[in-house]
Protein backbone atom coordinates (compact mmCIF):
# COMPACT_ATOMS: atom_id res chain seq x y z
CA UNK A 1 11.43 -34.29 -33.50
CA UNK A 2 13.13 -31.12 -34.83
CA UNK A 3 10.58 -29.35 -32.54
CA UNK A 4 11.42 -31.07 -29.11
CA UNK A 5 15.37 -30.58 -30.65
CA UNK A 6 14.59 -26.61 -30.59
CA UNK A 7 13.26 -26.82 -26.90
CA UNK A 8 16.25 -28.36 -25.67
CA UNK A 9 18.43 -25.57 -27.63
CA UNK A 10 16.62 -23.01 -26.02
CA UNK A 11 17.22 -24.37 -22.57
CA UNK A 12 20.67 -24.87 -23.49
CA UNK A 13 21.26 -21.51 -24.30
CA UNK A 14 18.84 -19.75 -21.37
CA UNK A 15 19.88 -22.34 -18.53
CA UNK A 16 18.33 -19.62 -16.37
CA UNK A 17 15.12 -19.47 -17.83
CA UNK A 18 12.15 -20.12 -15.77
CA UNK A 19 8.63 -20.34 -16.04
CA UNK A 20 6.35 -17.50 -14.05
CA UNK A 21 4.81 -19.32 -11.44
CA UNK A 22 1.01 -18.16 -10.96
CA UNK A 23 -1.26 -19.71 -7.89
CA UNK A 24 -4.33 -19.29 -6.35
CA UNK A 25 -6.16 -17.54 -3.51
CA UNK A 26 -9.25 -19.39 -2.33
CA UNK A 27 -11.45 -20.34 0.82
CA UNK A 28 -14.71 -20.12 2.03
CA UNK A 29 -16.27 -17.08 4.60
CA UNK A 30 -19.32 -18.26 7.08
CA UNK A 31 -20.86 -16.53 10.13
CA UNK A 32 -20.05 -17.68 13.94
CA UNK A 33 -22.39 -20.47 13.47
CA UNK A 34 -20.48 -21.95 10.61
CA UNK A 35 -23.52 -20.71 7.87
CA UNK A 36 -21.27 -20.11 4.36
CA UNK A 37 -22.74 -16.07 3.78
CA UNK A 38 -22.91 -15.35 0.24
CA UNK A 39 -22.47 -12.19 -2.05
CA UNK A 40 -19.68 -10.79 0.66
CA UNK A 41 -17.06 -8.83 -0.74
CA UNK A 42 -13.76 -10.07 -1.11
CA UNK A 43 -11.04 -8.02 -2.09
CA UNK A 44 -7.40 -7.66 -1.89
CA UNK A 45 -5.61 -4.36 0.19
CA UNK A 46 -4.64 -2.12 -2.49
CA UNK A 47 -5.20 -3.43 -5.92
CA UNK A 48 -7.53 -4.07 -8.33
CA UNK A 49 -8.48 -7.88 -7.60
CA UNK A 50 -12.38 -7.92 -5.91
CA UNK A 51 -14.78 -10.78 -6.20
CA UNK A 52 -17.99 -12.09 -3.80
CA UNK A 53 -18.73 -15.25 -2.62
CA UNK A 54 -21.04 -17.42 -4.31
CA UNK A 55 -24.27 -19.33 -3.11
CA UNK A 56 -21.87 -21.19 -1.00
CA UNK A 57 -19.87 -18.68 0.56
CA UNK A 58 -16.55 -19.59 -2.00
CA UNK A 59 -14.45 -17.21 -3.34
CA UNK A 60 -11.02 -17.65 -5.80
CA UNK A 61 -8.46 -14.92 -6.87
CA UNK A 62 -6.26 -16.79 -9.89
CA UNK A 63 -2.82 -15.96 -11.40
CA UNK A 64 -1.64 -14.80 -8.31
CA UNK A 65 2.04 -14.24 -8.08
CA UNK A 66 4.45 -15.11 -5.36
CA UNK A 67 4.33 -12.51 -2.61
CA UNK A 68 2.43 -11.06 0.27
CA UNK A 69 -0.99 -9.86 0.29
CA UNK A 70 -3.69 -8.66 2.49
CA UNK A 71 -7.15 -10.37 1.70
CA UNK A 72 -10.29 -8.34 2.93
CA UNK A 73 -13.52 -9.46 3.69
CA UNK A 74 -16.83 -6.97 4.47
CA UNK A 75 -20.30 -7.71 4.38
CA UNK A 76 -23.34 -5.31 5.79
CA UNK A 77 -23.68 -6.15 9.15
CA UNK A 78 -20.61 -8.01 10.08
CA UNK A 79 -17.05 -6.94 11.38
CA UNK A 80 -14.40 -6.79 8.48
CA UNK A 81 -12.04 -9.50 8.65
CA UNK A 82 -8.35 -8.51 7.49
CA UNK A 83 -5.37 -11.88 6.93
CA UNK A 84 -1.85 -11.84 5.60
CA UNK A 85 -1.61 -13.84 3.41
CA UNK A 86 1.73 -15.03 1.91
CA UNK A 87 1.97 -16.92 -1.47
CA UNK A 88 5.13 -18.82 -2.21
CA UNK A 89 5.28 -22.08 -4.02
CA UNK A 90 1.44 -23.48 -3.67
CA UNK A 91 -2.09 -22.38 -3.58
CA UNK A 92 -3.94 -21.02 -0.39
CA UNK A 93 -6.82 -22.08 1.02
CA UNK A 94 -8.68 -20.15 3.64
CA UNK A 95 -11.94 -20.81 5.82
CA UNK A 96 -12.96 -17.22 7.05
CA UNK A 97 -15.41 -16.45 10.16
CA UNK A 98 -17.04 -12.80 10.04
CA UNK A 99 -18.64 -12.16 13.37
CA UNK A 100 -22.48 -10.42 13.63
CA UNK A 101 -22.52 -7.01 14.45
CA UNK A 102 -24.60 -5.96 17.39
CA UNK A 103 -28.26 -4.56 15.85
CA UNK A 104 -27.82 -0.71 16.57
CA UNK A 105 -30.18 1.95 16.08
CA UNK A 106 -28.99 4.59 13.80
CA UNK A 107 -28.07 7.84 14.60
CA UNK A 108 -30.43 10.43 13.13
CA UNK A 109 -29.01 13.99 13.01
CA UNK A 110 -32.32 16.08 12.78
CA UNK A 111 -30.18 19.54 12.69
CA UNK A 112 -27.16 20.97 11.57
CA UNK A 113 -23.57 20.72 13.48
CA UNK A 114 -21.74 23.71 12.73
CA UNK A 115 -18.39 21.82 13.36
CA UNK A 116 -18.62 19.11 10.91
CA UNK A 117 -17.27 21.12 7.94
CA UNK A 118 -13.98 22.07 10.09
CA UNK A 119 -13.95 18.45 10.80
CA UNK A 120 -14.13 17.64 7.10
CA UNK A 121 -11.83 19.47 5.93
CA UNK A 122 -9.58 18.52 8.71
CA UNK A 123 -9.92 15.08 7.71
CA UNK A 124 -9.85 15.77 4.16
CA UNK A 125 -6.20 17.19 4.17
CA UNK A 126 -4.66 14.90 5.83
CA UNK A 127 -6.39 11.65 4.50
CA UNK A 128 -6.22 12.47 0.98
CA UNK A 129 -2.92 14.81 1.39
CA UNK A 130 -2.49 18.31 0.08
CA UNK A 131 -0.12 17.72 -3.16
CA UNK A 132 -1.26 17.91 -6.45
CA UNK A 133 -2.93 14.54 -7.29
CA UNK A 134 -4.44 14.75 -3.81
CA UNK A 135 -6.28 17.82 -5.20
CA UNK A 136 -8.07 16.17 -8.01
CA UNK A 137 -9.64 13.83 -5.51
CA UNK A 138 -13.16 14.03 -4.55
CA UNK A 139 -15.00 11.87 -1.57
CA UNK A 140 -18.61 11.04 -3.25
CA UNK A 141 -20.01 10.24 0.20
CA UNK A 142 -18.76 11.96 3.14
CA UNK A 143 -22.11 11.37 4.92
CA UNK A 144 -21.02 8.36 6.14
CA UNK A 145 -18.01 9.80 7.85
CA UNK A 146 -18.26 9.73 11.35
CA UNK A 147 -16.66 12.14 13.83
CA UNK A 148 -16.18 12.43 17.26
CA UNK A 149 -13.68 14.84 19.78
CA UNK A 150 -11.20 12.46 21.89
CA UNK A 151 -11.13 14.91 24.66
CA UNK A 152 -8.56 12.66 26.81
CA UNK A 153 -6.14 12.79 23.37
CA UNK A 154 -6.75 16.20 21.77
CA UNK A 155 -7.28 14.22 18.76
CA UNK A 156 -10.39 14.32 16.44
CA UNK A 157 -11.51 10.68 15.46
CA UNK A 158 -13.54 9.31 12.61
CA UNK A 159 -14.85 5.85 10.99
CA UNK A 160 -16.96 4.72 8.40
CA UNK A 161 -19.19 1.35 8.42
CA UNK A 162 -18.67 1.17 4.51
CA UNK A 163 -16.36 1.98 1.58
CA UNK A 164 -15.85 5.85 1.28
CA UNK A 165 -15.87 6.28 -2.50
CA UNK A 166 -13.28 8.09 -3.78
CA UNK A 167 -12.92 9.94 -7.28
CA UNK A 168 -9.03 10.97 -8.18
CA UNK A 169 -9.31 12.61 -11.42
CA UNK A 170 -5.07 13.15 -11.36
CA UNK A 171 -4.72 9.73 -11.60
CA UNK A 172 -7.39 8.30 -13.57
CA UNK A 173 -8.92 5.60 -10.49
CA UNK A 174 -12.09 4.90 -8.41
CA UNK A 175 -10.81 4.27 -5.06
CA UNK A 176 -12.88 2.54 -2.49
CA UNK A 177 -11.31 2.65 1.08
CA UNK A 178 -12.37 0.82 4.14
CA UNK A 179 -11.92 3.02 7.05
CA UNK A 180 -11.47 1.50 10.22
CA UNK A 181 -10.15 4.60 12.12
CA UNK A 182 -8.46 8.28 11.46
CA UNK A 183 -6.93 10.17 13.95
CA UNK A 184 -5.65 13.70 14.36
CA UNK A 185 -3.71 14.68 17.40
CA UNK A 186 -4.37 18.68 17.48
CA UNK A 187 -1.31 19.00 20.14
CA UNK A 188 0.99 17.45 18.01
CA UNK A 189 -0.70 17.70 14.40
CA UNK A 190 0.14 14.68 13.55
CA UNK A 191 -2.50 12.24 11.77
CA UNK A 192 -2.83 8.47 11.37
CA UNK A 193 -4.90 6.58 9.58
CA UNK A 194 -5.87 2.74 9.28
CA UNK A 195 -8.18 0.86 6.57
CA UNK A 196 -7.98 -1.03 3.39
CA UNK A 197 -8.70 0.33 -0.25
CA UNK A 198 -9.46 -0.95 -3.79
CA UNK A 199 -8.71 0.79 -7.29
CA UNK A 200 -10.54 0.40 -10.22
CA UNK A 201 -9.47 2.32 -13.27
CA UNK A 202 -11.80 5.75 -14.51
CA UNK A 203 -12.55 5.34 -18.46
CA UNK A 204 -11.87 8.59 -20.24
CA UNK A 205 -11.18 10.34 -23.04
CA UNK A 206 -7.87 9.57 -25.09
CA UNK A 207 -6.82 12.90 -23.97
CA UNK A 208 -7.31 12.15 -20.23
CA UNK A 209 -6.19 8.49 -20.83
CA UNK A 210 -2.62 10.34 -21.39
CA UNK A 211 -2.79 12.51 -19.04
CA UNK A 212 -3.48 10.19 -16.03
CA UNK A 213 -0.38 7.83 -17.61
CA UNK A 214 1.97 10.96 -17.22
CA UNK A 215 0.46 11.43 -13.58
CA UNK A 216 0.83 8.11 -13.04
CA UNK A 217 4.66 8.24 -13.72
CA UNK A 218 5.58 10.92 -11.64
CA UNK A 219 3.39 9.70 -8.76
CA UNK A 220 5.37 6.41 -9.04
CA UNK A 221 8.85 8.23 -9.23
CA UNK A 222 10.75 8.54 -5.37
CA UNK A 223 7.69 6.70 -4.19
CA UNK A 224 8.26 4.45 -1.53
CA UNK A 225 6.96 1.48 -3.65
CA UNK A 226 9.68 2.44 -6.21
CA UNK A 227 12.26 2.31 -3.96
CA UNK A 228 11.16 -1.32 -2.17
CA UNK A 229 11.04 -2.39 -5.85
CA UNK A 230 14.48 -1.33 -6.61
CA UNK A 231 15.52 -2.69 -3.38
CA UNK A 232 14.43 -6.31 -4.92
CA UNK A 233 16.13 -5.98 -7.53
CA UNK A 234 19.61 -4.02 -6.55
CA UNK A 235 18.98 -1.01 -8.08
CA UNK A 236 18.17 1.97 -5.72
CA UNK A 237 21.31 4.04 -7.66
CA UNK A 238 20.16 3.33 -11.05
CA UNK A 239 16.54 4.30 -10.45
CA UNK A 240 18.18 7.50 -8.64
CA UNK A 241 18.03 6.80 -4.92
CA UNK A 242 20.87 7.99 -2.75
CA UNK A 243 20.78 6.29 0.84
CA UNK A 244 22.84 7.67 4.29
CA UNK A 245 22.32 5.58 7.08
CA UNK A 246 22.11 8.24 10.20
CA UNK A 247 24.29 8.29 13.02
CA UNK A 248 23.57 10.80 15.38
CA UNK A 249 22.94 14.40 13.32
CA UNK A 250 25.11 13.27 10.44
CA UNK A 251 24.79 11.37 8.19
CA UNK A 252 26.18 8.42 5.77
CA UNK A 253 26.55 7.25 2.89
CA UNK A 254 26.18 3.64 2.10
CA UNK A 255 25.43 0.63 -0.50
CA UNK A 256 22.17 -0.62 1.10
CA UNK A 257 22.87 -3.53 -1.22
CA UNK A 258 24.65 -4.47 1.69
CA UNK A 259 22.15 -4.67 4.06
CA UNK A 260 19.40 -7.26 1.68
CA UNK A 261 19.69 -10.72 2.07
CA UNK A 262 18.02 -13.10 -0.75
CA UNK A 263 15.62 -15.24 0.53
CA UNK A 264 14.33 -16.70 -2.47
CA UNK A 265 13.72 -15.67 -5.90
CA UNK A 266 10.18 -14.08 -4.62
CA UNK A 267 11.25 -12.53 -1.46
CA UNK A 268 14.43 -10.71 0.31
CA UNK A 269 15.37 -9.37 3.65
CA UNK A 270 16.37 -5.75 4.64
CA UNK A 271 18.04 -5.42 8.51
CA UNK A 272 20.08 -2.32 9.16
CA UNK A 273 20.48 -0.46 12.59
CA UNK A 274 19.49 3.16 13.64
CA UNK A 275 17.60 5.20 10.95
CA UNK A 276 17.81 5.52 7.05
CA UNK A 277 17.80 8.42 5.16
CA UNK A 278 16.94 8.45 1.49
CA UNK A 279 16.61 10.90 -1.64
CA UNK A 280 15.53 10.48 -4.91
CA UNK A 281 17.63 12.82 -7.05
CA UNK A 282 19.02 12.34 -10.55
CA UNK A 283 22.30 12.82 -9.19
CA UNK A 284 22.47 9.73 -7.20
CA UNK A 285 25.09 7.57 -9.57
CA UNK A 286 27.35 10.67 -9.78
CA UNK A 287 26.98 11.36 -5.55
CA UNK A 288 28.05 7.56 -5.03
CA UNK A 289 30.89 8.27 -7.60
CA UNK A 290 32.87 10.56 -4.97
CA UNK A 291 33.16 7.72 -2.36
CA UNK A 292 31.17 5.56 -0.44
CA UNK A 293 32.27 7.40 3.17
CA UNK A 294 31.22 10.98 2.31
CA UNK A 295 29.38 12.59 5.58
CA UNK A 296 27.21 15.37 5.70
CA UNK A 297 24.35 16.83 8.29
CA UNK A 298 22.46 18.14 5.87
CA UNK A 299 18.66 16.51 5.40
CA UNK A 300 16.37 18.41 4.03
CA UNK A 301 12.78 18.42 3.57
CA UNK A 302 13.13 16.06 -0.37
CA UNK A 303 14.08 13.62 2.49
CA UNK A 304 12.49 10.31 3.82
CA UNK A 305 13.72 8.38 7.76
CA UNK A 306 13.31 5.03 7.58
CA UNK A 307 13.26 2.94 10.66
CA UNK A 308 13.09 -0.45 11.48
CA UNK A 309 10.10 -1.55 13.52
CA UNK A 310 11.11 -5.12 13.77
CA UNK A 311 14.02 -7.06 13.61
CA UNK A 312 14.66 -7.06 9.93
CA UNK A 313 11.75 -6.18 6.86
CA UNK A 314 10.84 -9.14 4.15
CA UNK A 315 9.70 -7.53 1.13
CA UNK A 316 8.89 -8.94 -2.03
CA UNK A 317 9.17 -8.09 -5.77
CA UNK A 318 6.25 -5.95 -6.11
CA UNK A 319 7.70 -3.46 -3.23
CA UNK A 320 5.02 -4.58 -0.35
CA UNK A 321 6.44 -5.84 2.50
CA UNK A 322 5.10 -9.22 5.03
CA UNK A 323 4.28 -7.43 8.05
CA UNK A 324 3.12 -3.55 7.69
CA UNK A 325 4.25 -3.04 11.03
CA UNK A 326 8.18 -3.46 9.80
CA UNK A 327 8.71 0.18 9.40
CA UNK A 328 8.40 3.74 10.97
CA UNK A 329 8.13 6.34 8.02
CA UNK A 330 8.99 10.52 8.49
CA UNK A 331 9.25 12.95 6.22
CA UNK A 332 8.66 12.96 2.15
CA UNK A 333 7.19 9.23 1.62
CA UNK A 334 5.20 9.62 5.66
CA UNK A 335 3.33 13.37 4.14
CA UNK A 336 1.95 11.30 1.18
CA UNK A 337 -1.64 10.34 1.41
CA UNK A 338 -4.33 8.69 -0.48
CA UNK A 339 -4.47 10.98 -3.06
CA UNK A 340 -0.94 10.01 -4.64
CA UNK A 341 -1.12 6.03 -4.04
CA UNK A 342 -1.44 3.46 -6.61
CA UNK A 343 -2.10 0.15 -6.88
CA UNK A 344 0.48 -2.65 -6.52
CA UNK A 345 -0.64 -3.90 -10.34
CA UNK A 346 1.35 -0.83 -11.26
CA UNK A 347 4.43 -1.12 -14.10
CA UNK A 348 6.43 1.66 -15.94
């Protein structure tokens, strides 16, 4: 009695108060003739969760939280299959179909192509990026890397049929990345990438274990999946971000508060016209102090432009938002690469 009587008191007292609600990702993947394939990798688009399907083509991901996700499935000798998959108050079920590849012959290269280590280091500065962290990154197996000169484009194109394996010893993770397709446009320089990656965390020394924490941090700080985060939870000043929206060459300052809408208590939405233009600088609480209708034309290079794609962005609590076609990203957060990204498990 005095037990169930100190329940009560607590929900008195914390009316508020309510439980974390965990669910599960499940399903089944077969072939085009409806065949369940086992041992095919499952995994979810940047984070730690992988699994394979058992004897009868099941898989389950458990204590999953509310929010969006992007399940993966790749087997040897099938197409990769890539679904959205949005958790909100109930577990998901999926039935999966990979479809056969076509039986190729491999390519044999029987001598040496001059041009492959300009391609690869082409490819390696602009996939894995050219800052710090990016620097500490190592591809084990470039040999799968395939290249080939898009004469029509300009552009230098590669792919991979498996996981490139990546070592970043900045930030203390294995990375495995599915590349579907990189592309450099050599008119324009700009490069664009497209594939799905797993982390799994490096053991180390204590020494190293520290190191890759402070890394870590400061990867994470004026990141873009700070600032969604913050966006969630209405606090882009606090955490330091100062926002303009543009108009024209100048700029403004605004609350972007203003522009969220609360879906739920898993999900919001962000719809705002022309471009953003954000900053992470300690400053930011003492900047919105001066007035909320301060102009200026100066961006500099610290600087991120934020577009909307679509109609309006939902995003949910752990920064990632439903449909990765919502935005158009320049500047700081578009020059980041693989080598600075973490996974969405990631807390302060």
């Amino acid at each position: 009695m005095k037990r169930l009587l100190f329940v009560v008191f607590l929900l008195l007292i914390h009316p508020h108060v309510k439980a974390q609600q965990f669910f599960t990702i499940g399903g089944v993947v077969k072939d085009a003739t409806g065949k369940p394939l086992a041992l095919a990798t499952v995994f979810i688009d940047g984070s730690k969760r992988i699994t394979a399907t058992n004897d009868k083509g099941e898989f389950r991901f458990r204590d999953v939280e509310p929010g969006t996700y992007q399940l993966v499935v790749n087997m040897v000798g099938f197409y990769s299959v890539k679904q959205t998959v949005n958790v909100q108050n109930q577990h998901i079920v999926l039935n999966l179909s990979l479809k056969e590849k076509e039986e190729t012959l491999k390519e044999v290269v029987i001598s040496f192509d001059p041009r492959r280590a300009g391609y690869m280091a082409l490819f390696i500065k602009n996939f894995l990026g050219t800052t710090e962290n990016a620097a500490g990154c190592e591809i084990l197996n470039t040999e799968i890397l395939k290249f080939k000169e898009n004469k029509k484009d300009n552009a230098l194109e590669a792919t991979s049929d498996d996981f490139l394996i990546i070592m970043n010893q900045k930030l203390g993770y294995k990375i495995k990345y599915l590349l579907r397709k990189f592309s450099y446009n050599r008119m324009s320089t700009v490069a664009s990438y497209d594939g799905e990656l797993i982390f799994e965390n490096i053991e180390g020394s204590d020494q190293e274990e520290s190191e890759w924490i402070e890394n870590r941090k400061n990867a994470y700080k004026g990141s873009l999946m700070q600032y969604m985060r913050a966006l969630f939870q209405g606090k882009t000043v606090d955490l330091n971000f100062i926002t303009y929206q543009v108009s024209g060459t100048q700029t403004k300052l605004v609350d972007v508060n203003s522009f969220v809408k609360l879906i739920d208590s898993n999900f919001i939405s962000l719809a705002f016209k022309n471009s953003l233009y954000i900053r992470y600088d300690s400053s930011a609480t003492q900047v919105y102090q001066q007035g909320t209708h301060q102009f200026t034309s100066k961006m500099g290079n610290d600087g991120t432009l934020l577009r909307l794609y679509l109609k309006r962005a939902t995003i949910d609590k752990k920064g990632s938002y439903v449909d990765f076609r919502s935005f158009l990203v320049k500047g700081y957060w578009g020059g980041k690469r693989i080598g600075d990204q973490l996974p969405f498990e990631y807390q302060e």
